[in-house]
N, C-alpha and C. Protein backbone atom coordinates (compact mmCIF):
# COMPACT_ATOMS: atom_id res chain seq x y z
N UNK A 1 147.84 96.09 98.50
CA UNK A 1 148.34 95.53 99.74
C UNK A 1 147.16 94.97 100.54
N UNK A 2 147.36 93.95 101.11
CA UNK A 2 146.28 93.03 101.69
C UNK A 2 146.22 93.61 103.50
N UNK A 3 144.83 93.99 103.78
CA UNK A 3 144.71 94.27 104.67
C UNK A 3 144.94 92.74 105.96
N UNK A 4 145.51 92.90 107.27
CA UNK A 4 145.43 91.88 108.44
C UNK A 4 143.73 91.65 108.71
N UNK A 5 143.32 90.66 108.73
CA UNK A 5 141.91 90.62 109.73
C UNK A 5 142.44 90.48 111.19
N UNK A 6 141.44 91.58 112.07
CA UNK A 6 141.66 90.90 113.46
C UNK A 6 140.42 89.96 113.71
N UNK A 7 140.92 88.81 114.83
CA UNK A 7 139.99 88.17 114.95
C UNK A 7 139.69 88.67 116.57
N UNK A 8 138.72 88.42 116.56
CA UNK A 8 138.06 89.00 117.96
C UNK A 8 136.76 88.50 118.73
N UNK A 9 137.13 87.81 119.84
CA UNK A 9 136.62 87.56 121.32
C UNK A 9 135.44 88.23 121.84
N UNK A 10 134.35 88.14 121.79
CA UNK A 10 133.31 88.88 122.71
C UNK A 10 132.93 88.03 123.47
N UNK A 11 132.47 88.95 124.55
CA UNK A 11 132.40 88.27 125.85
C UNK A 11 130.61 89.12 126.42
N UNK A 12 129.87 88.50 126.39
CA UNK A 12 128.73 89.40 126.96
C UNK A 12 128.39 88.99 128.27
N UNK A 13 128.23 89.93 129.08
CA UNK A 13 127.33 89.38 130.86
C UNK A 13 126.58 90.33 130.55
N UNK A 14 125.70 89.47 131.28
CA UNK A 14 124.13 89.70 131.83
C UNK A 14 124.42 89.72 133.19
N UNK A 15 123.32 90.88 133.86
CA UNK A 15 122.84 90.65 134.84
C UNK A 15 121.73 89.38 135.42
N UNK A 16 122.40 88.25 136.38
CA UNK A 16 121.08 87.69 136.07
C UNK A 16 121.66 86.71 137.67
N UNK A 17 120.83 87.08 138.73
CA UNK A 17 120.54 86.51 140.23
C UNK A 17 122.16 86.88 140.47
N UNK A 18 122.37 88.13 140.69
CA UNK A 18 123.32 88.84 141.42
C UNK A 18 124.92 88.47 140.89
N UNK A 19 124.89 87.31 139.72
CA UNK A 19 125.84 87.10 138.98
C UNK A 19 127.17 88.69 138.77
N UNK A 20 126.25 89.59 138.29
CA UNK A 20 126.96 90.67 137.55
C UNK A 20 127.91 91.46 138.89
N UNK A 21 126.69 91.46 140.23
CA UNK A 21 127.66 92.56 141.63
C UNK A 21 128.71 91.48 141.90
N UNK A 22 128.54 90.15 141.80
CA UNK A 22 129.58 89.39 142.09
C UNK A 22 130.88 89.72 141.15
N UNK A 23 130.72 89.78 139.78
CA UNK A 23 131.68 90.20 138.82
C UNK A 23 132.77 91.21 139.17
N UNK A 24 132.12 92.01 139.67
CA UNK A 24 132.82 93.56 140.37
C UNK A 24 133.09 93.08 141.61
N UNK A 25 133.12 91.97 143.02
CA UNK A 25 133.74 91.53 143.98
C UNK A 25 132.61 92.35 144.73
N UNK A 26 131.52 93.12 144.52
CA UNK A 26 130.43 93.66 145.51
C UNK A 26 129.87 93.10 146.16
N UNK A 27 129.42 91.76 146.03
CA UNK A 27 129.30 90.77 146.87
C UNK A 27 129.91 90.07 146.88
N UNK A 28 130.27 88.93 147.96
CA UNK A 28 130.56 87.45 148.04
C UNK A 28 129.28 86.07 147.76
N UNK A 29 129.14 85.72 146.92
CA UNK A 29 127.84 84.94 146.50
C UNK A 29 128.36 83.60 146.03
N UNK A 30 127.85 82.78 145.29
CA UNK A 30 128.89 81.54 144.80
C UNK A 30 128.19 81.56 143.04
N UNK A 31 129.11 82.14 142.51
CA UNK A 31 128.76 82.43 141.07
C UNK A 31 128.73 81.25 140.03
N UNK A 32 130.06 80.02 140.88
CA UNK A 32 130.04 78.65 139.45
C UNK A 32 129.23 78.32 139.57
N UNK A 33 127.89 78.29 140.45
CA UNK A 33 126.68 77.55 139.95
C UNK A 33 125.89 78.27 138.98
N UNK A 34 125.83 79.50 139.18
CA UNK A 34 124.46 80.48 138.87
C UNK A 34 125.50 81.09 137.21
N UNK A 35 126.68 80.95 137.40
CA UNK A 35 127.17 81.75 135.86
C UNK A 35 128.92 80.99 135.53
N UNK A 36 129.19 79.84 135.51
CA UNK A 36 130.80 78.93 135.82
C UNK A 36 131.35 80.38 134.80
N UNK A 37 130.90 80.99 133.39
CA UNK A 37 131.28 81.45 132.36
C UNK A 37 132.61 82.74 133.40
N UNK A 38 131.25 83.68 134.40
CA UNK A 38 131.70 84.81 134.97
C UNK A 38 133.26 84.38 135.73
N UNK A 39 132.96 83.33 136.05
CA UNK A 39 133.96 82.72 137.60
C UNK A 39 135.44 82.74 136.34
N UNK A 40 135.04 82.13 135.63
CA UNK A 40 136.18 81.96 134.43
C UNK A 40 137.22 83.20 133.89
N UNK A 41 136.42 84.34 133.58
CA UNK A 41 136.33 85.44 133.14
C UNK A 41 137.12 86.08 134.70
N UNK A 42 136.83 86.34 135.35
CA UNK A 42 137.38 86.84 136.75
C UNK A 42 138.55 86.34 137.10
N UNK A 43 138.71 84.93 136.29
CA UNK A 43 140.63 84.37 136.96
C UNK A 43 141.00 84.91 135.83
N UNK A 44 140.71 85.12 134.58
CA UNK A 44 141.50 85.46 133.46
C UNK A 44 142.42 86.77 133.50
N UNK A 45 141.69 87.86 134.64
CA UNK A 45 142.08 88.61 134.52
C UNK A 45 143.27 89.39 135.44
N UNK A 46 144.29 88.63 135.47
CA UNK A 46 145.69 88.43 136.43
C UNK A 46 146.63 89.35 135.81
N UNK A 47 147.72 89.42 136.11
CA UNK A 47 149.10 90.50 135.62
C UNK A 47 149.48 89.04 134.90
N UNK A 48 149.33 87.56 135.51
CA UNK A 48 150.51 86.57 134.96
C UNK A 48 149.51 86.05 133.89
N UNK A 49 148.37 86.10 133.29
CA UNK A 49 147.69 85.62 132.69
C UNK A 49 147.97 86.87 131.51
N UNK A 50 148.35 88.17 132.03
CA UNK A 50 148.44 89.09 130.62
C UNK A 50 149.71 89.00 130.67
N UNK A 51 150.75 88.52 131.27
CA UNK A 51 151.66 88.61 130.12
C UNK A 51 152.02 87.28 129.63
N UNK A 52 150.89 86.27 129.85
CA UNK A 52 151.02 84.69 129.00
C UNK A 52 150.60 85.29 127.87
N UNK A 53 149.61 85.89 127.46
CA UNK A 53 149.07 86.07 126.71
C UNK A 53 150.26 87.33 125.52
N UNK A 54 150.99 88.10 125.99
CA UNK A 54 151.78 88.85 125.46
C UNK A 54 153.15 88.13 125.03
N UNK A 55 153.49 87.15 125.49
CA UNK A 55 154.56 86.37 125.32
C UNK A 55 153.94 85.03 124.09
N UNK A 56 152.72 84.62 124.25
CA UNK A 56 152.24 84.04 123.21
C UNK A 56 152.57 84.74 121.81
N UNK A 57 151.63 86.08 122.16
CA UNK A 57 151.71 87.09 121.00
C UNK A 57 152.96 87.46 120.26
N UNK A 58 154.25 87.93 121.16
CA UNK A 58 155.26 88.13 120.48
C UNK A 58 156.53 87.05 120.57
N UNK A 59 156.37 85.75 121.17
CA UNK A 59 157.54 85.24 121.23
C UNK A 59 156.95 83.84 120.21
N UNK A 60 155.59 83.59 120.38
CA UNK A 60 155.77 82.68 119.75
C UNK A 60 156.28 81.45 119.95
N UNK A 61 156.13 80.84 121.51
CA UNK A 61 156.67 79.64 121.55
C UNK A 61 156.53 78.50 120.77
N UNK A 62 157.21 77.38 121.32
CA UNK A 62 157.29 75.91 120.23
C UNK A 62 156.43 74.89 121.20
N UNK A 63 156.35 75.10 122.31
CA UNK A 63 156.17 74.31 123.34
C UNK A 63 155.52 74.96 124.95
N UNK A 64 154.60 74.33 125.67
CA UNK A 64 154.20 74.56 126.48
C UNK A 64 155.58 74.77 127.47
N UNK A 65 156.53 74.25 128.00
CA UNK A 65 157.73 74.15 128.52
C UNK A 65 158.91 75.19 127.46
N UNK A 66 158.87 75.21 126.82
CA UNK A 66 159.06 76.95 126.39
C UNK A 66 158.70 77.68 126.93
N UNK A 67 157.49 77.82 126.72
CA UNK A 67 156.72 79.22 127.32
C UNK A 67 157.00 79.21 129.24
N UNK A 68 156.87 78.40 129.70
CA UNK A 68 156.89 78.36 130.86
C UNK A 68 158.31 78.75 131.26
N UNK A 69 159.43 78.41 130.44
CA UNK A 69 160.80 78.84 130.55
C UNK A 69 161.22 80.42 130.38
N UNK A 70 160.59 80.94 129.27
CA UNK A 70 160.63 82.38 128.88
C UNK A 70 159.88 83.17 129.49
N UNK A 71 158.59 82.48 130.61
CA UNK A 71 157.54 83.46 131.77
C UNK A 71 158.97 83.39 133.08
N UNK A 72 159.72 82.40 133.11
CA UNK A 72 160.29 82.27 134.90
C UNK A 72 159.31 81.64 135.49
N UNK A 73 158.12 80.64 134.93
CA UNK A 73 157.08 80.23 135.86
C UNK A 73 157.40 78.77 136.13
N UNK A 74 156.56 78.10 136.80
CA UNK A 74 156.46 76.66 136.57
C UNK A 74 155.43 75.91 136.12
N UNK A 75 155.83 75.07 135.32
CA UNK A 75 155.03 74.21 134.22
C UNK A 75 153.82 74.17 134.52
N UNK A 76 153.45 73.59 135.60
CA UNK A 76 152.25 73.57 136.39
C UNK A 76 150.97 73.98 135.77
N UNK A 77 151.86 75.25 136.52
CA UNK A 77 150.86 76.88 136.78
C UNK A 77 150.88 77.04 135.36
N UNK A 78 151.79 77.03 133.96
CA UNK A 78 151.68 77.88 133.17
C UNK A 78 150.41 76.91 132.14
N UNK A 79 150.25 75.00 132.46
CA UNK A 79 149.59 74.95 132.02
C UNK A 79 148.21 74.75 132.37
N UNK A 80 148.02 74.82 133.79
CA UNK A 80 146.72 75.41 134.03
C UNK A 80 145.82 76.88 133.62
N UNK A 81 147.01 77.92 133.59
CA UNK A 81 146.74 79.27 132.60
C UNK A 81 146.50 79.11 131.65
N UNK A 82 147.00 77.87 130.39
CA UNK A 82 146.44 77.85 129.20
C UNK A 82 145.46 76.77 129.02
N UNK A 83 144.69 76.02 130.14
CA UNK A 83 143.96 75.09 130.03
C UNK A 83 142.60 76.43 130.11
N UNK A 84 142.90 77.22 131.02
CA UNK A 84 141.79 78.12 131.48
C UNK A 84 141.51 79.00 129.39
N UNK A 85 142.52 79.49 129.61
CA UNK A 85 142.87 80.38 128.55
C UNK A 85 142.20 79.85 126.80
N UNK A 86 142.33 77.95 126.95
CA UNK A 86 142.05 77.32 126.04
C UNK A 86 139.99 77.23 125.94
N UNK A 87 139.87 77.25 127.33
CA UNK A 87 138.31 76.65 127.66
C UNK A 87 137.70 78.49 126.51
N UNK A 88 138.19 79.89 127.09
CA UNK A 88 137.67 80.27 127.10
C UNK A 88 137.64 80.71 125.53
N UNK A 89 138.66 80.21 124.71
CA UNK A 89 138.63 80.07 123.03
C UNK A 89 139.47 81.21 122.71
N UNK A 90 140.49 81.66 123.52
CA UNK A 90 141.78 82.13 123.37
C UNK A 90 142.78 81.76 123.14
N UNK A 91 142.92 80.43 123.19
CA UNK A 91 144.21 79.78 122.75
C UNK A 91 143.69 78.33 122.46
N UNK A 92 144.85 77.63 121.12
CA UNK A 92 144.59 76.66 120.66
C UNK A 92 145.74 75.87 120.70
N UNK A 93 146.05 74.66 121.04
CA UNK A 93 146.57 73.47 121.10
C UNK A 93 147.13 72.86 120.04
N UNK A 94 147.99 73.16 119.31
CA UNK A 94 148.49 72.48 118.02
C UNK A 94 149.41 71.36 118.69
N UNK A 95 149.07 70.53 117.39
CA UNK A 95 150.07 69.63 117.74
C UNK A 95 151.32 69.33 116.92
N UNK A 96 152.78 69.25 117.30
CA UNK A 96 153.82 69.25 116.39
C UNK A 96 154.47 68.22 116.25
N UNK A 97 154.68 67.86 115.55
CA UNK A 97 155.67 66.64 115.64
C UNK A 97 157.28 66.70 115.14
N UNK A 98 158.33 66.68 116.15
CA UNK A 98 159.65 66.93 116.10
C UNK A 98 160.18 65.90 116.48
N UNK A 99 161.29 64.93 115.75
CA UNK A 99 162.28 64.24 115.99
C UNK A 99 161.61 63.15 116.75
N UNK A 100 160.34 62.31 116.28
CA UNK A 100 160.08 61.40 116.34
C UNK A 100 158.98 61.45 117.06
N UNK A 101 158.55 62.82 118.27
CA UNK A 101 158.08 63.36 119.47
C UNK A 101 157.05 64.13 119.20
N UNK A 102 156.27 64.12 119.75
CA UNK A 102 154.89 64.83 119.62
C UNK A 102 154.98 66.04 120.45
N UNK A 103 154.77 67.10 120.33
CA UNK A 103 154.67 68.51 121.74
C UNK A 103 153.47 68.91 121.26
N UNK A 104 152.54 70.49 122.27
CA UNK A 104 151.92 70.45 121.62
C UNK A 104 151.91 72.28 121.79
N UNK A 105 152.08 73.01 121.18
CA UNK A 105 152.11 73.94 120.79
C UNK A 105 151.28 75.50 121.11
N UNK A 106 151.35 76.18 121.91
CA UNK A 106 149.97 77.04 122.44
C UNK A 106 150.02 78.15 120.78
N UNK A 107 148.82 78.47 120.48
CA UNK A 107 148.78 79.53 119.53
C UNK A 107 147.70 80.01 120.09
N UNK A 108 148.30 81.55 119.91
CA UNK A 108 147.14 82.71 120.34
C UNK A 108 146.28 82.71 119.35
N UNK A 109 145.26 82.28 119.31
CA UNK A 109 144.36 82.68 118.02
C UNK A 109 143.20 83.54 118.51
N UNK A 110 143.31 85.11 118.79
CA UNK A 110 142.71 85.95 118.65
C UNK A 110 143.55 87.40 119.03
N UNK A 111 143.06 88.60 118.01
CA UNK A 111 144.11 89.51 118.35
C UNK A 111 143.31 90.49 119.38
N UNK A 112 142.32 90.36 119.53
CA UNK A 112 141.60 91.20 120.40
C UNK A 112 140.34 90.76 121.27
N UNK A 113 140.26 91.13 122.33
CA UNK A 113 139.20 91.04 123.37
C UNK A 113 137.98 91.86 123.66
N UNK A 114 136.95 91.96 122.98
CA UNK A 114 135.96 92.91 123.61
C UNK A 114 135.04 92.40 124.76
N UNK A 115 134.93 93.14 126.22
CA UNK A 115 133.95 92.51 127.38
C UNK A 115 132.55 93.51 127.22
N UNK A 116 131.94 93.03 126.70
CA UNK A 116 130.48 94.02 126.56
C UNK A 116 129.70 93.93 128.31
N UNK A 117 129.68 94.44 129.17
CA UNK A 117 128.67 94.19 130.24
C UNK A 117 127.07 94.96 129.90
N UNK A 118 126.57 94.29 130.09
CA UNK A 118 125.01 94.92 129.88
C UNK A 118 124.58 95.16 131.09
N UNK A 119 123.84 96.09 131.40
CA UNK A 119 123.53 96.75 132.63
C UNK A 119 121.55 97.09 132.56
C-alpha cells in the first residue's frame, strides 16, 4: 500500500529591527517596509481565512464563485483571500475549461503548515 506524501509550508521569522515584537502586536511599528513577508503572514491568520482553507480541503470547489457561494461570503473578499493565500504558495490557480469558458479553479496544494519563529 502506497504511503500519502504531505506536502508542507515552512515559514521562518527572524528577529530583525523589531519586525518579530511587531508579529505578536507588542508594538505598533510599520513592518511592510522592514519585513512585507511578516505583514502577510499576520492577515493569514483570520477564522475566515481558516475556514477558506478547510472548505478548499474538503469541498473541493470548481470555481472561485463556488467557493465564495459554499463560504456565504462575497466574491470580492473571497478573492482577495485567495490572491493573499496564492502570494504566500498555499494555493494554486488552475485553469479549466468548461463549455466553451475558461474558470479558474483554487487548489489547496499543501497539507500542512509549519511557522518556525527563531528567537
Amino acid at each position: 500500500m502506497a504511503t500519502k506524501k504531505i506536502k508542507t509550508k515552512t515559514i521562518t521569522l527572524r528577529q530583525e529591527s523589531g519586525a518579530f515584537t511587531s508579529f505578536f502586536g507588542a508594538k505598533k511599528i510599520e513592518t511592510a517596509e522592514q519585513n512585507p513577508e511578516i505583514t502577510k503572514l499576520r492577515s493569514m491568520f483570520s477564522n475566515e481565512k481558516a475556514r477558506l482553507l478547510h472548505v478548499l480541503k474538503a469541498k473541493q470547489p470548481n470555481s472561485l464563485y463556488e467557493l465564495a457561494k459554499i463560504l456565504g461570503r462575497d466574491f470580492k473578499s473571497v478573492r482577495q483571500d485567495i490572491k493573499l493565500l496564492e502570494e504566500l504558495g498555499f494555493v494554486e490557480m488552475i485553469p479549466v475549461h468548461k463549455g466553451g469558458r475558461q474558470k479558474l479553479k483554487p487548489l489547496l496544494v499543501i497539507d500542512e503548515l509549519n511557522v518556525t519563529i527563531q528567537i
